[in-house]
Every structure is written in structure tokens, then in C-alpha cells.
Protein backbone atom coordinates (compact mmCIF):
# COMPACT_ATOMS: atom_id res chain seq x y z
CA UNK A 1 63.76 83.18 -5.02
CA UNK A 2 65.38 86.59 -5.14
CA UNK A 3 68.19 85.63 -2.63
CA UNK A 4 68.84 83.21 -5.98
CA UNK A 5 68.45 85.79 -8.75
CA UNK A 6 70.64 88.53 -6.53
CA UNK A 7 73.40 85.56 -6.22
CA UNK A 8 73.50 84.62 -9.61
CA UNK A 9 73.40 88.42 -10.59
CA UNK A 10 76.59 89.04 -7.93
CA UNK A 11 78.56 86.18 -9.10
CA UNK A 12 78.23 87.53 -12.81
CA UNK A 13 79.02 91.15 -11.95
CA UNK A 14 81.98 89.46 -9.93
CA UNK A 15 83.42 87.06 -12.63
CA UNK A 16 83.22 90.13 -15.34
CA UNK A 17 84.48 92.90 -13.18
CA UNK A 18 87.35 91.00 -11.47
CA UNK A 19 87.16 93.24 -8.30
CA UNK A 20 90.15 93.89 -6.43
CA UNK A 21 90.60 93.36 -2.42
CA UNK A 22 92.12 95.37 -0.31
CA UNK A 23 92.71 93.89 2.75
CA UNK A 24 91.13 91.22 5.36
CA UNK A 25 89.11 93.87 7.88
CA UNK A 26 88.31 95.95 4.58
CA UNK A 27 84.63 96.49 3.74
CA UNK A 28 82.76 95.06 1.34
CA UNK A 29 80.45 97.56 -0.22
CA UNK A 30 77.22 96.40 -1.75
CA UNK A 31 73.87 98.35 -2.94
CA UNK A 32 70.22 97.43 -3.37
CA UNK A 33 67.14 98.70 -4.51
CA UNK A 34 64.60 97.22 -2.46
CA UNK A 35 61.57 96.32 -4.51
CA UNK A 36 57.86 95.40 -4.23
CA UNK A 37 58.58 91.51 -4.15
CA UNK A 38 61.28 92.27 -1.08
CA UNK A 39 58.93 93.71 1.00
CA UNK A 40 56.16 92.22 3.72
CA UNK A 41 53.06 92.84 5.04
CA UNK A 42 53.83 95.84 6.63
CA UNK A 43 54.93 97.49 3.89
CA UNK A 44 58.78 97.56 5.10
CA UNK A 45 61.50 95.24 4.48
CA UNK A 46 61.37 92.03 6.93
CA UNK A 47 63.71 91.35 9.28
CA UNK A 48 64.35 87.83 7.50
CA UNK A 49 65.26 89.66 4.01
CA UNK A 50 68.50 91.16 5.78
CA UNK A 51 69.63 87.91 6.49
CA UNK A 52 70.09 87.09 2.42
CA UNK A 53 72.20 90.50 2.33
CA UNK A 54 73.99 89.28 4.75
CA UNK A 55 74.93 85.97 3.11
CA UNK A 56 75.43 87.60 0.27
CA UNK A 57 78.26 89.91 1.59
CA UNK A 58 79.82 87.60 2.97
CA UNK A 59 79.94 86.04 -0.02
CA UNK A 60 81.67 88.29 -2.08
CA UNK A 61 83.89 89.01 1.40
CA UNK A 62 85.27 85.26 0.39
CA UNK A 63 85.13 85.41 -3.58
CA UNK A 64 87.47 88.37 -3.78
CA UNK A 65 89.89 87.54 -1.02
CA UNK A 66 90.50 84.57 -3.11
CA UNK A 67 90.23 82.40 0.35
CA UNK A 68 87.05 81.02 -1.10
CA UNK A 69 89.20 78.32 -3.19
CA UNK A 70 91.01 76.98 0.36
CA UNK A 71 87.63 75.19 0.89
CA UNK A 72 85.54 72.55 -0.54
CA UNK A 73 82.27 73.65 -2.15
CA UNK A 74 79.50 74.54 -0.14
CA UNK A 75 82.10 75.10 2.77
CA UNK A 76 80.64 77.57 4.94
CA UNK A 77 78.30 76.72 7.43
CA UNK A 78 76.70 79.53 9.72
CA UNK A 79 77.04 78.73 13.15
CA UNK A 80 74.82 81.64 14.51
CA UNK A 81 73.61 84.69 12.96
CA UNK A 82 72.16 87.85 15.30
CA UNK A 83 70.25 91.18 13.59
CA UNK A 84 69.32 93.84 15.56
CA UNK A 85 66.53 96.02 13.33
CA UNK A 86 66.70 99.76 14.19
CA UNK A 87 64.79 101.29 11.29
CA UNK A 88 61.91 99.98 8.77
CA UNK A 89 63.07 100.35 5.53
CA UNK A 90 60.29 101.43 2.90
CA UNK A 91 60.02 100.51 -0.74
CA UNK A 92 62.55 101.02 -3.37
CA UNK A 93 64.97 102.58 -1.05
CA UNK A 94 68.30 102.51 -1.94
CA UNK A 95 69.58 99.70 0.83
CA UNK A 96 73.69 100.16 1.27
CA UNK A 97 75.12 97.08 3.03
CA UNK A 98 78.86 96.69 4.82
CA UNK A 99 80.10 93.53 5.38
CA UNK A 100 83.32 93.24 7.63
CA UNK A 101 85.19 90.34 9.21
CA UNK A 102 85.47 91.14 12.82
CA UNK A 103 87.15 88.20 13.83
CA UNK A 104 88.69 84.83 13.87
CA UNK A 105 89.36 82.02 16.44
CA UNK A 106 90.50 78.60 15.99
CA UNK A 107 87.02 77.64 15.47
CA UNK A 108 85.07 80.68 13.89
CA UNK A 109 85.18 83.09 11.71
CA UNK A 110 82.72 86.10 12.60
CA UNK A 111 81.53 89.05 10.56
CA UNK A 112 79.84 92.35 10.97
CA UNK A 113 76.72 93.71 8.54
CA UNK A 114 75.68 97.15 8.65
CA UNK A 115 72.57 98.23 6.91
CA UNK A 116 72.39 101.90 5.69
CA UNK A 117 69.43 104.23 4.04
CA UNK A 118 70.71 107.82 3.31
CA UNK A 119 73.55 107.22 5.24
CA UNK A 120 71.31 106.43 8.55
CA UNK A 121 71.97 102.49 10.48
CA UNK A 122 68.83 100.84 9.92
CA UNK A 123 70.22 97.57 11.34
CA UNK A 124 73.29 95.20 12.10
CA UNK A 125 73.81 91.74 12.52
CA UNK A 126 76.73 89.49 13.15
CA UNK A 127 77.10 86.08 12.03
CA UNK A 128 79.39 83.24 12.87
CA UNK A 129 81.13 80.65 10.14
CA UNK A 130 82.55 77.46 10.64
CA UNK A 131 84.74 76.86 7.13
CA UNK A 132 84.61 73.16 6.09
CA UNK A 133 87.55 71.44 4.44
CA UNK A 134 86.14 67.95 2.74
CA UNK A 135 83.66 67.64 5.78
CA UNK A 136 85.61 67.98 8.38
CA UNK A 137 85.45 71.82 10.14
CA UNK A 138 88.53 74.14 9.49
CA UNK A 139 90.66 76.09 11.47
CA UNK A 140 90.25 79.97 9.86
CA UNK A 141 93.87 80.40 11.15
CA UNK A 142 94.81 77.71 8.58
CA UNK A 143 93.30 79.88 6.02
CA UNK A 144 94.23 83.62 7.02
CA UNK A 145 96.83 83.16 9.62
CA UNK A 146 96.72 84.35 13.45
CA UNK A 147 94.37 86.86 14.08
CA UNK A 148 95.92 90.30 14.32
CA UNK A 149 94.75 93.53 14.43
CA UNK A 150 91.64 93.20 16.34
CA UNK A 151 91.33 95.69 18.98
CA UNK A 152 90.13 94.89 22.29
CA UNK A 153 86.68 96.18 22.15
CA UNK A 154 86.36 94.22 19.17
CA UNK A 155 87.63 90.60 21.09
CA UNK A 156 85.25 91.75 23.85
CA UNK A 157 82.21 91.53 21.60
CA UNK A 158 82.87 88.23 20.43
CA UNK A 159 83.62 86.98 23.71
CA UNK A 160 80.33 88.30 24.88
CA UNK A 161 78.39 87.21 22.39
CA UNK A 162 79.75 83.52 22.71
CA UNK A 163 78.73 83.76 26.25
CA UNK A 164 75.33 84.44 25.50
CA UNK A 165 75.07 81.58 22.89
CA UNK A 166 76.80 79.09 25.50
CA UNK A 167 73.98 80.70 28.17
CA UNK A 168 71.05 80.18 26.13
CA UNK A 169 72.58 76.15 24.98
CA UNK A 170 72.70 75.79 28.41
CA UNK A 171 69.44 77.12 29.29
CA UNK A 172 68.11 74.79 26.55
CA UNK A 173 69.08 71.38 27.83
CA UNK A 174 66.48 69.44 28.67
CA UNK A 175 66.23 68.89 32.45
């Protein structure tokens, strides 16, 4: 329910504040106080809870580059999403987020999230998007172009990382 009231919340403060966008591998900033209803059992914030920050970065990533209107409705579909929790986060902490896009293929598009409290990385994830164009999947270089820019450590990472989602596909077919 709060991923729903944050969202709505976002989307206001976006259509009234008319944010500009710098550029495609520019951040997107975002803040949050995390409250009593965010947090578990443990009295930290879950892992799952970072996954609705994510979303939600990316979301404004897409609503302010204006590339958000190239696609039908409900046009992003995540493909895989990874988190890697470093630090529990306590209640009503001031939760900075980071969203970047990493990279694009003729397939994918894949972002980086970085989690901060006090200026210390209390996690990261990456997720992967397929964009969706009246049902059928879209190419992102249709949308932003060929990929340029990307430095080599950066195309490493994702070539990794698709490795170890082909592995573990593979490693899940029934025998």
C-alpha cells in the first residue's frame, strides 16, 4: 500500500514541479523518510521494501526523460532485479536513493540503485527492463539510440551478470 501512496505522491510532485533532465546516465535523486509502517520484524527496513524504491526511481528516470511517452501504458516489464543489502537501515532514517541507467542492448535496458544513510551504501541493486510497444517487446535503441558512453567496466558487469542469469535458467531446466 505505501509503494501506492509514494507513487501517487511522486507523480504529483512530478506533474507540479516539471523537473528538468539532464542527461541519459544522469542520476536521479530521490529521498525518504522511512517510517514505522516501512519497517519489519526486525526492526530494520526489509530487503523487499528496496525493491519499491527501486521501481520508483526508475520511474521518474522515464517520466522526466520524456521517453516514457515512446511506449504504451504499463510498458515496462522487469526482466530481473538483483539487491545486494550491506547495512540495516533503522527507523525514520533519512533513506537517499540513486537511480542510474547503466546500460542498453537491443533487448534490455538495465539500471543501477544505490541506497544511502548519512552518506554510507547501505545497499544496491540492478534491475533489467524489457520496454513494450503495443505488446510486442522494444528495442531500447529504438528509443534512446546506440548505446554510447558506457565504459568497459560498466559492459563487463552486464555481461556478467547475464551470464549468471543464463547459468542459473540453465541450471533450472528440468532434467
Amino acid at each position: 500500500m505505501n509503494l501506492f501512496i509514494r507513487f501517487a505522491w511522486l507523480w504529483l510532485r512530478l506533474l507540479v514541479t516539471k523537473k528538468p533532465f539532464t542527461a541519459l546516465n544522469g542520476a536521479i535523486h530521490q529521498s525518504y523518510r522511512i517510517l514505522p509502517h516501512d519497517m519489519g520484524w526486525r526492526l530494520h527496513l526489509p530487503n523487499f521494501r528496496f525493491f519499491s524504491f527501486m521501481e520508483l526511481g526508475r520511474f521518474e528516470f522515464w517520466y522526466v526523460s520524456h521517453k516514457f511517452h515512446e511506449m504504451s501504458p504499463g510498458s515496462r516489464l522487469i526482466a530481473a532485479q538483483e539487491l545486494v543489502y550491506i547495512r540495516p537501515v533503522s527507523p525514520f532514517a533519512l533513506l537517499h536513493s540513486d537511480t542510474v541507467l547503466l546500460f542498453w542492448d537491443d533487448k534490455y535496458v538495465y539500471f543501477q540503485h544505490n541506497f544511502y544513510v548519512k552518506g554510507t551504501l547501505v545497499a544496491t541493486g540492478l534491475a533489467k527492463e524489457a520496454c513494450m510497444r503495443y505488446g510486442h517487446v522494444q528495442s531500447p535503441v529504438s528509443i534512446f539510440g546506440e548505446c554510447q558512453g558506457s565504459d568497459v567496466a560498466t559492459a563487463a558487469a552486464v555481461e556478467h551478470w547475464q551470464a549468471l542469469q543464463q547459468s542459473l535458467r540453465q541450471l533450472s531446466q528440468p532434467k
